[in-house]
C-alpha atoms as a PDB file:
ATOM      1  CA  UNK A   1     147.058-110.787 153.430  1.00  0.00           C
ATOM      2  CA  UNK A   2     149.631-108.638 155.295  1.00  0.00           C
ATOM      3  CA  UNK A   3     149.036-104.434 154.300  1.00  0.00           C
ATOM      4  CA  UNK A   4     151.749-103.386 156.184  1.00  0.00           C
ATOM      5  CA  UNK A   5     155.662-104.012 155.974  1.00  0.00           C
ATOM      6  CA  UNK A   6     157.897-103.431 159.168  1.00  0.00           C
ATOM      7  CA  UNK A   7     160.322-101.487 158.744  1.00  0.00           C
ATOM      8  CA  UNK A   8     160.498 -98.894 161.805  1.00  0.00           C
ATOM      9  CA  UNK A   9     164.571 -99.880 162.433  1.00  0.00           C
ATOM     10  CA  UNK A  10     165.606 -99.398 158.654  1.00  0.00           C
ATOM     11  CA  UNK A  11     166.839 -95.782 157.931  1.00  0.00           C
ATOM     12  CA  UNK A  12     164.427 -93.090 156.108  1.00  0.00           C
ATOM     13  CA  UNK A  13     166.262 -94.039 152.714  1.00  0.00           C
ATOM     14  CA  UNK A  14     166.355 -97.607 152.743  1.00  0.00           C
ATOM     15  CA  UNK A  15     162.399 -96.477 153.667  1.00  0.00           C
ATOM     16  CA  UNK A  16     162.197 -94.444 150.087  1.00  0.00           C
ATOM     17  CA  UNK A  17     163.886 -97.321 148.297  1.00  0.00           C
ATOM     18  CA  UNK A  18     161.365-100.111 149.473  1.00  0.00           C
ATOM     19  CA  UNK A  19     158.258 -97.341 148.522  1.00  0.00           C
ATOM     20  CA  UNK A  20     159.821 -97.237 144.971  1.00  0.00           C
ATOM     21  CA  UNK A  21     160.149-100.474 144.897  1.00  0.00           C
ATOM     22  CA  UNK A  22     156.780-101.429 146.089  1.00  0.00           C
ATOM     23  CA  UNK A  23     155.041 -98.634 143.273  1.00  0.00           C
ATOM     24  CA  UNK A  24     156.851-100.253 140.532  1.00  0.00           C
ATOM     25  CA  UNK A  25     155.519-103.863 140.961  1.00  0.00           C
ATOM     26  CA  UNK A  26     152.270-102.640 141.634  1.00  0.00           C
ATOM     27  CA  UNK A  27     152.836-100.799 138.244  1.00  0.00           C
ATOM     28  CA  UNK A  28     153.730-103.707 136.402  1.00  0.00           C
ATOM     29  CA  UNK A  29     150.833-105.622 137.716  1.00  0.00           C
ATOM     30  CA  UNK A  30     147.961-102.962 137.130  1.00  0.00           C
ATOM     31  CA  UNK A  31     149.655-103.268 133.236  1.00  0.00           C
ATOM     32  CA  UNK A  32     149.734-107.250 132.879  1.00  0.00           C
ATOM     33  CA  UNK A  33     145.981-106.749 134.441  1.00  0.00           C
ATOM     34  CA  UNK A  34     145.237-104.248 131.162  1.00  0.00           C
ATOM     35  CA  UNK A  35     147.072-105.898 129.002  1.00  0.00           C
ATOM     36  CA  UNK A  36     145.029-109.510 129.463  1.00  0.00           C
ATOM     37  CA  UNK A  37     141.542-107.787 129.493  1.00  0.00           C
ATOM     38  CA  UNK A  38     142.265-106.266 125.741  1.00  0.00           C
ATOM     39  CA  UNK A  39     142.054-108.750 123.359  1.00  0.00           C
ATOM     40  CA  UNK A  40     142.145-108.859 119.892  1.00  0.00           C
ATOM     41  CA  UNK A  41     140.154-110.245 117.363  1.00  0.00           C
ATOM     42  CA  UNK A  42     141.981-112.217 114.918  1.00  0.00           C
ATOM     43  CA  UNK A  43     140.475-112.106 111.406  1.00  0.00           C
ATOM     44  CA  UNK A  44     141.499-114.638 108.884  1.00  0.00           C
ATOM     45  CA  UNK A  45     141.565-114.560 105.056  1.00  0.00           C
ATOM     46  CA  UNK A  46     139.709-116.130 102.542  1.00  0.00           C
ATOM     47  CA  UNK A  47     140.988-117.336  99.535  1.00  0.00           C
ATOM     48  CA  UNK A  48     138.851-117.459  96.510  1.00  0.00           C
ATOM     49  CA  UNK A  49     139.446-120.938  94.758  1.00  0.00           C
ATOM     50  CA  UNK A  50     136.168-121.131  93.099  1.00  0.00           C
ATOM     51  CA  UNK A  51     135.613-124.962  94.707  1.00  0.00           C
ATOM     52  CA  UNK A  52     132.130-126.074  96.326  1.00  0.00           C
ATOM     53  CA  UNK A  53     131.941-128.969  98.176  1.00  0.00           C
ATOM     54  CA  UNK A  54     134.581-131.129  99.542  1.00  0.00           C
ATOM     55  CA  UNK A  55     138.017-132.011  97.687  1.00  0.00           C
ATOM     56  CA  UNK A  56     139.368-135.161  98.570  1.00  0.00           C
ATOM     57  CA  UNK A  57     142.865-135.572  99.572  1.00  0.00           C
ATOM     58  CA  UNK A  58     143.917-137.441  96.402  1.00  0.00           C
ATOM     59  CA  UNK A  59     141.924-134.236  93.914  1.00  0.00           C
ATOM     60  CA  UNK A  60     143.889-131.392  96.168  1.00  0.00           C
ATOM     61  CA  UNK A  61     147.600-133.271  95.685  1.00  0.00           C
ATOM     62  CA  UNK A  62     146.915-134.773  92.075  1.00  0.00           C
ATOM     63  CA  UNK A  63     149.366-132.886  90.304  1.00  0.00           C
ATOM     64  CA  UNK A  64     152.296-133.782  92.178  1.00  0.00           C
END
């Protein structure tokens, strides 16, 4: 991988610009890198029916 980006005939603005631009991707990298190490645990909600056992297809839609 190439650490260094030629650009000794560009003038000293065009120099600034590239800098700037190079900070911000490296920005928006280190915070996609953050971002996909947090994760969050997704909890999920009971709902008290009062059933044990199994329910068969047939007992759950009866009443339609």
């Amino acid at each position: 991988m190439i650490n260094q980006i030629d650009v000794h005939d560009l003038p000293q603005e065009e120099v600034k610009f590239i800098q700037k631009i190079v900070e911000l991707v490296r920005e928006r990298i280190n915070k996609k890198q953050t971002k996909v190490e947090v994760k969050e645990e997704v909890l999920f909600n009971s709902w008290p029916l009062g059933v044990k056992g199994k329910l068969t297809r047939r007992e759950i839609y009866d009443y339609l």
